[in-house]
N, C-alpha and C. Protein backbone atom coordinates (compact mmCIF):
# COMPACT_ATOMS: atom_id res chain seq x y z
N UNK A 1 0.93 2.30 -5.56
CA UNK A 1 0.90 2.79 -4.19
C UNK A 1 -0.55 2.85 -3.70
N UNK A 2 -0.45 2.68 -2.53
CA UNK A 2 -2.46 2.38 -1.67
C UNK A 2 -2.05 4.02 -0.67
N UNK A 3 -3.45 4.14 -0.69
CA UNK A 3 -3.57 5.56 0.61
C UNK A 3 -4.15 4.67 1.90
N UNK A 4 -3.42 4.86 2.89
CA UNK A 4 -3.95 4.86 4.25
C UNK A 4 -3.99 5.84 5.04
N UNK A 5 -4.74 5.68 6.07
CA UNK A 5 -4.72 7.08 7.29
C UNK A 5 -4.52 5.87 8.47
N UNK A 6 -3.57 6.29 9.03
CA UNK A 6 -3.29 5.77 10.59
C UNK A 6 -3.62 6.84 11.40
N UNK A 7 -4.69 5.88 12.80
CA UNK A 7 -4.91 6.43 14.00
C UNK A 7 -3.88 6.98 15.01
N UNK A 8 -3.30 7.82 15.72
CA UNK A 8 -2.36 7.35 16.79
C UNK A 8 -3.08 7.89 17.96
N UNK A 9 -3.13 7.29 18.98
CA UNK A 9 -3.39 7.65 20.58
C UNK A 9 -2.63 7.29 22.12
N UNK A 10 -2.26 8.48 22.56
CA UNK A 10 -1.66 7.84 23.62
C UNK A 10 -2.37 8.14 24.57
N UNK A 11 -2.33 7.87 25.93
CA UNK A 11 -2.67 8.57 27.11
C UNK A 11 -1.89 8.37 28.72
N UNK A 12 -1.02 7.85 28.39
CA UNK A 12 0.14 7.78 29.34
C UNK A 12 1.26 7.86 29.36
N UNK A 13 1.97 8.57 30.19
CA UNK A 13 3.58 9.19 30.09
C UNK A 13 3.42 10.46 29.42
N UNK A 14 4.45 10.81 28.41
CA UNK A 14 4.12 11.69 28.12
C UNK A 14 3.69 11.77 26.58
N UNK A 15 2.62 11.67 26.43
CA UNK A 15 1.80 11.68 25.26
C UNK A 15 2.01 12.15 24.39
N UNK A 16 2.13 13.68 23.86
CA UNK A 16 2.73 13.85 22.91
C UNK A 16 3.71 12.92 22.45
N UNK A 17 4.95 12.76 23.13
CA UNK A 17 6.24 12.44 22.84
C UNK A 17 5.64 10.57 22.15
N UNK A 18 5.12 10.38 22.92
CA UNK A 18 4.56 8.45 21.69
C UNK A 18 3.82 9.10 20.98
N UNK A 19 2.91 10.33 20.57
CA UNK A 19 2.68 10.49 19.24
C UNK A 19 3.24 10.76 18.23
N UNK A 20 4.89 11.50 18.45
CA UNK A 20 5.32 11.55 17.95
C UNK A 20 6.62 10.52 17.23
N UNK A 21 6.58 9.65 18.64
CA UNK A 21 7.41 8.17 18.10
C UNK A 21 6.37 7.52 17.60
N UNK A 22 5.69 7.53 17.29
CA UNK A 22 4.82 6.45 16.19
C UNK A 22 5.04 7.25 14.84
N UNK A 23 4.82 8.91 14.99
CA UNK A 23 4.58 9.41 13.63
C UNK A 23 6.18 9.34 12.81
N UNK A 24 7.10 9.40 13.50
CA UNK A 24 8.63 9.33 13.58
C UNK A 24 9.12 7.96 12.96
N UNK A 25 8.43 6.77 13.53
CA UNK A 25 8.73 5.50 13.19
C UNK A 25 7.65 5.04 11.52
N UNK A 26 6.86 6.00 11.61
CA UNK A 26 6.10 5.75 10.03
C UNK A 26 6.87 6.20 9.21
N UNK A 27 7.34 7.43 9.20
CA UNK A 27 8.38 8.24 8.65
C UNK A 27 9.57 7.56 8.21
N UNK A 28 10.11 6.86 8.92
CA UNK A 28 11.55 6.48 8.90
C UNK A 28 11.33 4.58 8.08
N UNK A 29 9.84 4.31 8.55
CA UNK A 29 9.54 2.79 7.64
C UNK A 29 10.32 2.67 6.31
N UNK A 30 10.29 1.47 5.90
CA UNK A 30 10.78 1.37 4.77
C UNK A 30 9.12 1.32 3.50
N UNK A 31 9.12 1.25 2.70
CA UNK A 31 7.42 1.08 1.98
C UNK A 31 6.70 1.92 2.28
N UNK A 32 6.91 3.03 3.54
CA UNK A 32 5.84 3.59 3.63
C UNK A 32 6.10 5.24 3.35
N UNK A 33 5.31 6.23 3.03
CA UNK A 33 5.81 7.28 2.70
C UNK A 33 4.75 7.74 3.43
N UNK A 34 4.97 8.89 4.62
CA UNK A 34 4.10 9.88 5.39
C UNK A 34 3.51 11.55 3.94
N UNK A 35 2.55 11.07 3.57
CA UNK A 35 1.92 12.52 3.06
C UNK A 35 1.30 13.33 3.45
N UNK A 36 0.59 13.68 4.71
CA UNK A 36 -0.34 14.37 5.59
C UNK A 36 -0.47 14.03 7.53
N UNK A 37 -0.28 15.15 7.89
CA UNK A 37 -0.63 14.63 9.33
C UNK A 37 -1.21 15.75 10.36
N UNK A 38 -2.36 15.58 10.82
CA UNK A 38 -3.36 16.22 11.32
C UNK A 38 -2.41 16.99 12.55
N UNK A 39 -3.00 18.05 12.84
CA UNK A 39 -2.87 18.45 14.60
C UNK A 39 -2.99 17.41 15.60
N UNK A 40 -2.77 17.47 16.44
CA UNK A 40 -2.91 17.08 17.96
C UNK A 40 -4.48 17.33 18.82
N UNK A 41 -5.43 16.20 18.84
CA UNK A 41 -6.46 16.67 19.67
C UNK A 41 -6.55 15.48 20.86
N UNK A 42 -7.19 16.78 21.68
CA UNK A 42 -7.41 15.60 23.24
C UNK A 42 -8.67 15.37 22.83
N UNK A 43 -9.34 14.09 24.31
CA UNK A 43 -10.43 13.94 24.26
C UNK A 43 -10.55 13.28 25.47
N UNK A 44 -11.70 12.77 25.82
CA UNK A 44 -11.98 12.48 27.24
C UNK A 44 -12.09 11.07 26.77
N UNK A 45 -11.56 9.85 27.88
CA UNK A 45 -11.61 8.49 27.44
C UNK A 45 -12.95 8.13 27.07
N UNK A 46 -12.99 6.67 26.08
CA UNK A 46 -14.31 6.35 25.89
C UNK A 46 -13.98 4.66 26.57
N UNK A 47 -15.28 4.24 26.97
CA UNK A 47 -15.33 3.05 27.57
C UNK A 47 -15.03 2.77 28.97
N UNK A 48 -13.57 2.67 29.07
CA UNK A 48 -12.75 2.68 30.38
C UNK A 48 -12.93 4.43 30.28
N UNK A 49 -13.82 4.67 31.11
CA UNK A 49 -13.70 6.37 32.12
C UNK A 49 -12.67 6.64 33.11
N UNK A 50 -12.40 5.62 33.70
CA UNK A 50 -11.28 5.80 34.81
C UNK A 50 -9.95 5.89 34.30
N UNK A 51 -9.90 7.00 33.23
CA UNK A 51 -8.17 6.91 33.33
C UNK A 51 -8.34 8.69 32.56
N UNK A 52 -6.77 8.72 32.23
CA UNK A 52 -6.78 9.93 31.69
C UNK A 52 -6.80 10.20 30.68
N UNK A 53 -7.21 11.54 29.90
CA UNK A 53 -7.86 11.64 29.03
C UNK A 53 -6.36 11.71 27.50
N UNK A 54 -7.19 11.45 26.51
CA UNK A 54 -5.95 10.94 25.32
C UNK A 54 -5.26 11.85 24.63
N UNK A 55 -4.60 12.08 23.93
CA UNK A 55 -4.39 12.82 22.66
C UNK A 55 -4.01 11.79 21.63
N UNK A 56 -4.54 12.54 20.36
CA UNK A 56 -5.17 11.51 18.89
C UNK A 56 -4.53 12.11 18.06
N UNK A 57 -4.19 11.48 16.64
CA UNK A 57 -3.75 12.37 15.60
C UNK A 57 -3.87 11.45 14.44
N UNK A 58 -4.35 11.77 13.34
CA UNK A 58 -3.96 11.32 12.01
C UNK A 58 -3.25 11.10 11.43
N UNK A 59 -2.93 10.22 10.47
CA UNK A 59 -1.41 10.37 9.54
C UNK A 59 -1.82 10.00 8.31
N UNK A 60 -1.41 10.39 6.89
CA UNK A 60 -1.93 10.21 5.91
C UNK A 60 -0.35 9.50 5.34
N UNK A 61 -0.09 8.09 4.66
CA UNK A 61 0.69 7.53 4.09
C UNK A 61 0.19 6.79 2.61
N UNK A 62 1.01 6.93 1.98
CA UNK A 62 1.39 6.33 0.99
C UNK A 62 2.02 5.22 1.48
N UNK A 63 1.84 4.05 0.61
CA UNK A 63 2.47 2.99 0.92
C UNK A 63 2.13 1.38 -0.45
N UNK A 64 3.50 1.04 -0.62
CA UNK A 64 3.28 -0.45 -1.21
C UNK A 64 3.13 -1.94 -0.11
N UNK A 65 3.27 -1.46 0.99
CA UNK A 65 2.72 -2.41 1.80
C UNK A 65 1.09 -3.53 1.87
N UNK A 66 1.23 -4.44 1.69
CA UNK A 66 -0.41 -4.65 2.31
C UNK A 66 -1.06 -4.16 3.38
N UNK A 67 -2.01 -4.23 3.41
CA UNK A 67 -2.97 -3.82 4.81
C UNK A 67 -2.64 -5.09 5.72
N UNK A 68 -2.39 -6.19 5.66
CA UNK A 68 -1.64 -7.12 6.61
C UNK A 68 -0.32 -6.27 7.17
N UNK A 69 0.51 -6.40 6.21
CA UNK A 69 1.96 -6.05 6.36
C UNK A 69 2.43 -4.67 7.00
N UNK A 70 1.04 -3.74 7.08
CA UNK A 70 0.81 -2.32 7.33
C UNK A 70 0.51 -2.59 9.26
N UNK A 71 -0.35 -3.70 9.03
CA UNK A 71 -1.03 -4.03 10.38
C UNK A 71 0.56 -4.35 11.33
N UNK A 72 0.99 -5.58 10.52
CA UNK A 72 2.38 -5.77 11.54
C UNK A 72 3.02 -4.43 11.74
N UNK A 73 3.31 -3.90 10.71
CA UNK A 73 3.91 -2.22 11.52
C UNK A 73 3.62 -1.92 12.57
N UNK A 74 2.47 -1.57 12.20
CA UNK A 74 1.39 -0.41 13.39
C UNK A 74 2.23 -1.36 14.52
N UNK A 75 2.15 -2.83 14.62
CA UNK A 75 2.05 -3.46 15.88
C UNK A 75 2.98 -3.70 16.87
N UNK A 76 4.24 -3.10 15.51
CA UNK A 76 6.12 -3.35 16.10
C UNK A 76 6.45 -1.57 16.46
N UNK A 77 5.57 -0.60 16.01
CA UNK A 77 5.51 0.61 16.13
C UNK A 77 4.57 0.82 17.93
N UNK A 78 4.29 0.11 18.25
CA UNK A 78 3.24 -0.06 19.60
C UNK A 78 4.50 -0.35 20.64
N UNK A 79 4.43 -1.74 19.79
CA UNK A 79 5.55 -2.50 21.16
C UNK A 79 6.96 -1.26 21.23
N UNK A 80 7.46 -1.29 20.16
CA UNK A 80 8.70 -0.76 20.56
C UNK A 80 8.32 1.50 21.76
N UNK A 81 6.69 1.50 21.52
CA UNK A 81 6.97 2.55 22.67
C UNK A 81 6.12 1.98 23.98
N UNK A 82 6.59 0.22 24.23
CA UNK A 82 6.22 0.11 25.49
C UNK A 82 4.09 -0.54 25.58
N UNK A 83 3.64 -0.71 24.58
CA UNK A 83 2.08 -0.98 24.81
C UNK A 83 2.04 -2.37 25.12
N UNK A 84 1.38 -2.50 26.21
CA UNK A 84 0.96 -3.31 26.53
C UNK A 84 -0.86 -3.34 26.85
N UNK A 85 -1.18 -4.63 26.08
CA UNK A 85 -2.77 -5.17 26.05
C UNK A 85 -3.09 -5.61 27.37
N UNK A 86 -3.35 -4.97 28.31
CA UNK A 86 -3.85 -5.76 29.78
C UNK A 86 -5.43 -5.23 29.52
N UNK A 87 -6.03 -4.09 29.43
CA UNK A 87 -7.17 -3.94 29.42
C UNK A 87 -7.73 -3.58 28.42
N UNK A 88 -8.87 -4.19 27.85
CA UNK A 88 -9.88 -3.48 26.80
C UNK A 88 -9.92 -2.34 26.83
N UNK A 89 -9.56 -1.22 26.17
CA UNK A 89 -10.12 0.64 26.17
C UNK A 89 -9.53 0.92 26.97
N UNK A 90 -8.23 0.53 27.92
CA UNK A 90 -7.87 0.79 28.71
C UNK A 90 -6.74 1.81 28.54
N UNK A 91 -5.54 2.30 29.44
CA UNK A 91 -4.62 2.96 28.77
C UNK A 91 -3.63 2.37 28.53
N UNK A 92 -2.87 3.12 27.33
CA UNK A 92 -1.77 3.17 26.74
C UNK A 92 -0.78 4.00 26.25
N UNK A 93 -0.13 3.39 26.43
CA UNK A 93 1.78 4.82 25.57
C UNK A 93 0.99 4.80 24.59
N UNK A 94 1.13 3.77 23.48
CA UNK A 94 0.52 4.74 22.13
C UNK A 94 -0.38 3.36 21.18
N UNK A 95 -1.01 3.76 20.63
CA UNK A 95 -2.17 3.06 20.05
C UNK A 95 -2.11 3.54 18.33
N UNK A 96 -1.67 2.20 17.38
CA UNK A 96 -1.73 2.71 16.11
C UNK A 96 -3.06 1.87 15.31
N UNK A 97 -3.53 2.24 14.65
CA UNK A 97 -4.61 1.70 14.33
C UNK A 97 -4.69 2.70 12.61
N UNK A 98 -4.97 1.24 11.41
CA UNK A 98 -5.53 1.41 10.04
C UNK A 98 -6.93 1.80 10.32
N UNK A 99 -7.19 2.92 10.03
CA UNK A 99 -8.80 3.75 9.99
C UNK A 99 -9.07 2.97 8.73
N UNK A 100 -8.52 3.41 7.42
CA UNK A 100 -8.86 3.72 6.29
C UNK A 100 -7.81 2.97 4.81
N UNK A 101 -8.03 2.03 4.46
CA UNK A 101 -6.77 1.63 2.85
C UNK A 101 -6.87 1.39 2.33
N UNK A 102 -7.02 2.78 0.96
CA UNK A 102 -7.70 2.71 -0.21
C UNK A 102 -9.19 2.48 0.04
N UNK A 103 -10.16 2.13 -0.55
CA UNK A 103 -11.63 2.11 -0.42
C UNK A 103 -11.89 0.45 0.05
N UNK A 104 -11.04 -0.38 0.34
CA UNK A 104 -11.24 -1.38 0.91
C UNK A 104 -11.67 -2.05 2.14
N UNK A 105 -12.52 -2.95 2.45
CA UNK A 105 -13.48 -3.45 3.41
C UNK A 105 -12.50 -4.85 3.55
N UNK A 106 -12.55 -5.08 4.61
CA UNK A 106 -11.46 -5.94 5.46
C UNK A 106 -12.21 -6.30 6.68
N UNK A 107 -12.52 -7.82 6.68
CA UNK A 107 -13.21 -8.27 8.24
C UNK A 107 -12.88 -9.54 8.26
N UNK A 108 -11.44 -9.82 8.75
CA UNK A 108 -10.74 -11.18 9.47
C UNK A 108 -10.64 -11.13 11.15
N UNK A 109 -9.95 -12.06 11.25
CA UNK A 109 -9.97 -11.94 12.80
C UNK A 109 -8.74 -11.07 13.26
N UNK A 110 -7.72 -10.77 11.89
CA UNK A 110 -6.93 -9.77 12.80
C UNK A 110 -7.39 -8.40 12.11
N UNK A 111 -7.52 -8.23 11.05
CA UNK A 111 -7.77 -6.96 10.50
C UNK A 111 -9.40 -6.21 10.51
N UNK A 112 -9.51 -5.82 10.50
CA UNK A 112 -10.88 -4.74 10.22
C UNK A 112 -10.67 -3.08 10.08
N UNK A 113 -11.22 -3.30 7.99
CA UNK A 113 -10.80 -1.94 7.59
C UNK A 113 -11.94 -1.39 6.67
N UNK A 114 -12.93 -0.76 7.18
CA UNK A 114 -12.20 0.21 8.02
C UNK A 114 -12.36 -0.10 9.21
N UNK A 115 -11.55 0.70 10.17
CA UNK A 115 -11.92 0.67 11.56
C UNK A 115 -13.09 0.28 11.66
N UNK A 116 -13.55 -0.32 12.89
CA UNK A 116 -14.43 -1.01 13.49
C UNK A 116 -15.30 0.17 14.05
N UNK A 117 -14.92 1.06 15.05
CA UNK A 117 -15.38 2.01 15.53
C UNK A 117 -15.10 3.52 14.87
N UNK A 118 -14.56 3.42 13.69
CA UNK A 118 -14.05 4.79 12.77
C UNK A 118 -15.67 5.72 13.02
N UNK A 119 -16.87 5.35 12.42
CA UNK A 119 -17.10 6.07 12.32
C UNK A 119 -18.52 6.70 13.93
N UNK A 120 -17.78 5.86 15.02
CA UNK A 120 -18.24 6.61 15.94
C UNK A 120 -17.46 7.38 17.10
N UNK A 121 -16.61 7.96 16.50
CA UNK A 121 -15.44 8.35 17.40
C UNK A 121 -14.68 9.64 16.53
N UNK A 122 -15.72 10.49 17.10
CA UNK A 122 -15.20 12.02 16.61
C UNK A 122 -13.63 12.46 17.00
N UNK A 123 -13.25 11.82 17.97
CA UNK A 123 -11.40 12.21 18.22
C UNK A 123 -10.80 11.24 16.97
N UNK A 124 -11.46 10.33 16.53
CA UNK A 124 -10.94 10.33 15.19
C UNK A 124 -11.17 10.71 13.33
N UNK A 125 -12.83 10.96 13.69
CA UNK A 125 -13.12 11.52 12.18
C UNK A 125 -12.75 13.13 12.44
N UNK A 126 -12.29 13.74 13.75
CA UNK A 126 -11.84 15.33 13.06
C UNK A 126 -10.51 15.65 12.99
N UNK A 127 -9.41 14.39 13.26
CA UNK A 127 -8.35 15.04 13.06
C UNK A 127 -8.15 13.84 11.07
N UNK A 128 -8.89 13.23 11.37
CA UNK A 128 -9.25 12.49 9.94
C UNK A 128 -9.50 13.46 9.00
N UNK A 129 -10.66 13.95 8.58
CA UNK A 129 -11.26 15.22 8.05
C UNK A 129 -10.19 16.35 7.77
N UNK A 130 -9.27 16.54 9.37
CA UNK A 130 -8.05 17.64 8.49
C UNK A 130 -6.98 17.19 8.04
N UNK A 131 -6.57 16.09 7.92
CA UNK A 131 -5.68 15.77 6.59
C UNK A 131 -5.87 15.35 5.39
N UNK A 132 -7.61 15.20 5.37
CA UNK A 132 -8.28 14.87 4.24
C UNK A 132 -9.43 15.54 4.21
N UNK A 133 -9.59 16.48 3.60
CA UNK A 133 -10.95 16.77 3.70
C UNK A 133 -12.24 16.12 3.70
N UNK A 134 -11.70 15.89 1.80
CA UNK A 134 -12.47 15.06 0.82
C UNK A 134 -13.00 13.48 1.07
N UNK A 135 -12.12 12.99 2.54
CA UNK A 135 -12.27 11.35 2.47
C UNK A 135 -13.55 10.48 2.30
N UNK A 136 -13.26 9.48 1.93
CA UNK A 136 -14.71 9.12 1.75
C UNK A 136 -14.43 7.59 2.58
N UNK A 137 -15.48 6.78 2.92
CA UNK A 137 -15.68 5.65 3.47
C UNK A 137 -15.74 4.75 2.26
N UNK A 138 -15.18 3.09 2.26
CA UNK A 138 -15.65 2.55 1.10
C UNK A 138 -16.60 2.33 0.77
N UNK A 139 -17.43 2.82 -0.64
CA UNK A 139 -19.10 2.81 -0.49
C UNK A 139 -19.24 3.99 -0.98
N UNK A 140 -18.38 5.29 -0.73
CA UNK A 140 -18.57 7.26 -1.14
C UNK A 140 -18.94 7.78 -0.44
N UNK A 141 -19.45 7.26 0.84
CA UNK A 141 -19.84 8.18 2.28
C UNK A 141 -18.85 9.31 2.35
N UNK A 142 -19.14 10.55 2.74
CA UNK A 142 -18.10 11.56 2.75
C UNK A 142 -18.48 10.87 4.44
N UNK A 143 -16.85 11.45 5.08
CA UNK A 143 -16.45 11.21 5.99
C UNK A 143 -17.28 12.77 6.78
N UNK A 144 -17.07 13.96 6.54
CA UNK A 144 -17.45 14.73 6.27
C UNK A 144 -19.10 14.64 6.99
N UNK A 145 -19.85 13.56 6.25
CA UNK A 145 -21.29 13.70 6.32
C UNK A 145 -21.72 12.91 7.69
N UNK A 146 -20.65 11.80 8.02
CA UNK A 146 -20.73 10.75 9.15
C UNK A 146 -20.48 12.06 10.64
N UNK A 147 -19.70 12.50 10.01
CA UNK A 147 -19.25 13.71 11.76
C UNK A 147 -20.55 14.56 11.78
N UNK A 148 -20.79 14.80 10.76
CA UNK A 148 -21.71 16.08 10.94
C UNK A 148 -23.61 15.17 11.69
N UNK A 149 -23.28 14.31 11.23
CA UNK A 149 -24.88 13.10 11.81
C UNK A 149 -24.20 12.38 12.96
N UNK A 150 -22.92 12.80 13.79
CA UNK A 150 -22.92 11.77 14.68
C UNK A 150 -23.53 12.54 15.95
N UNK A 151 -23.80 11.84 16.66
CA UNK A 151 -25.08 12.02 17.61
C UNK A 151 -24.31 11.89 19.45
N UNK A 152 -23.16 11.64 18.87
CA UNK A 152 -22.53 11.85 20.67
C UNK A 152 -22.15 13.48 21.50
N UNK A 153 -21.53 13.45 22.74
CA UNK A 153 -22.06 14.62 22.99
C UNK A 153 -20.14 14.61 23.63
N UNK A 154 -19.53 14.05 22.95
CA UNK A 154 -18.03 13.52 23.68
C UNK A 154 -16.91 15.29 22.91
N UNK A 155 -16.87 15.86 24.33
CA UNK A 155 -15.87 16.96 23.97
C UNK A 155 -14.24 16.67 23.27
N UNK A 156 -14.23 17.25 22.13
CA UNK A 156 -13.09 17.23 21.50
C UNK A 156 -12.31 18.36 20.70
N UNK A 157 -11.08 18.66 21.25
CA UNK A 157 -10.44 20.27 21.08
C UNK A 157 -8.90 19.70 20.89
N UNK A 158 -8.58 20.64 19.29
CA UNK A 158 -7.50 20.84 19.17
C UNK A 158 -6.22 20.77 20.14
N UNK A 159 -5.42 20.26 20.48
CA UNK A 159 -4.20 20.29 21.03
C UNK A 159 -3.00 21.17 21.14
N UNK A 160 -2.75 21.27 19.73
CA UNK A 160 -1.31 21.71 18.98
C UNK A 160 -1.33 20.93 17.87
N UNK A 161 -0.13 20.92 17.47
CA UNK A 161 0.68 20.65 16.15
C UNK A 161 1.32 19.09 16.60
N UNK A 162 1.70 18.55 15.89
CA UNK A 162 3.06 17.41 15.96
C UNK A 162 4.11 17.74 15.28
């Protein structure tokens, strides 16, 4: 079995409710087993400013899937709540994204693992951090040490629960 952490973000309709059909549809996967899943935090958009602001959440899985085969998930877990790619950073029902699988480094043209932007995007290293404390980046970076040196000034507050 491999450890992953999936991203989720929505920011349109009603948000919670696609965070919770993504976390619902990991759950119910076949290969994949949900072991941890963060609170609910908002945040103010990054990139595209003109829209409304997100709510984010973590998910910690177990899984015999590949990080390919993980990727098609995430991607049939998107479509089926409605995402559509019209704009870069733009909005969406819900956004699943591989942060983290196993200590592995991944840079094809569809995959990049870890995340590409993981470690500049505090709406995702703090709901990251609370389903894992301990995480580390591949390499032993505590995840931990990347939040505490990141240098943006982007407000981010607890939500609720999922």
């Amino acid at each position: 079995m491999s450890r992953a952490y999936i991203g989720l973000g929505s920011n349109m309709g009603d948000r919670f409710e696609y965070l919770l059909a993504g976390v619902t549809a990991l759950f119910k996967a076949d290969d994949v087993f949900v072991v941890g899943k963060s609170g609910v935090y908002e945040s103010e958009p990054v990139g595209v400013t003109d829209q409304p602001d997100f709510l984010n959440a973590v998910v910690a899985v177990e899984t015999t899937l590949s990080p390919h085969e993980l990727l098609a998930l995430a991607d049939k877990i998107e479509l089926e709540q409605g995402r559509q790619r019209i704009t870069r950073w733009g909005p969406r029902t819900l956004d699943v994204d591989i942060l983290l699988y196993d200590d592995l480094e991944i840079g094809d043209p569809k995959l990049v693992i870890p995340h590409q932007r993981l470690t500049e995007r505090r709406f995702v290293l703090e709901p990251l951090l609370e389903v894992e404390p301990d995480v580390r980046l591949p390499g032993g970076i505590p995840v931990r040490k990347v939040l505490d040196e990141l240098e943006d000034n982007q407000a981010v507050w607890r939500a609720g629960d999922l």
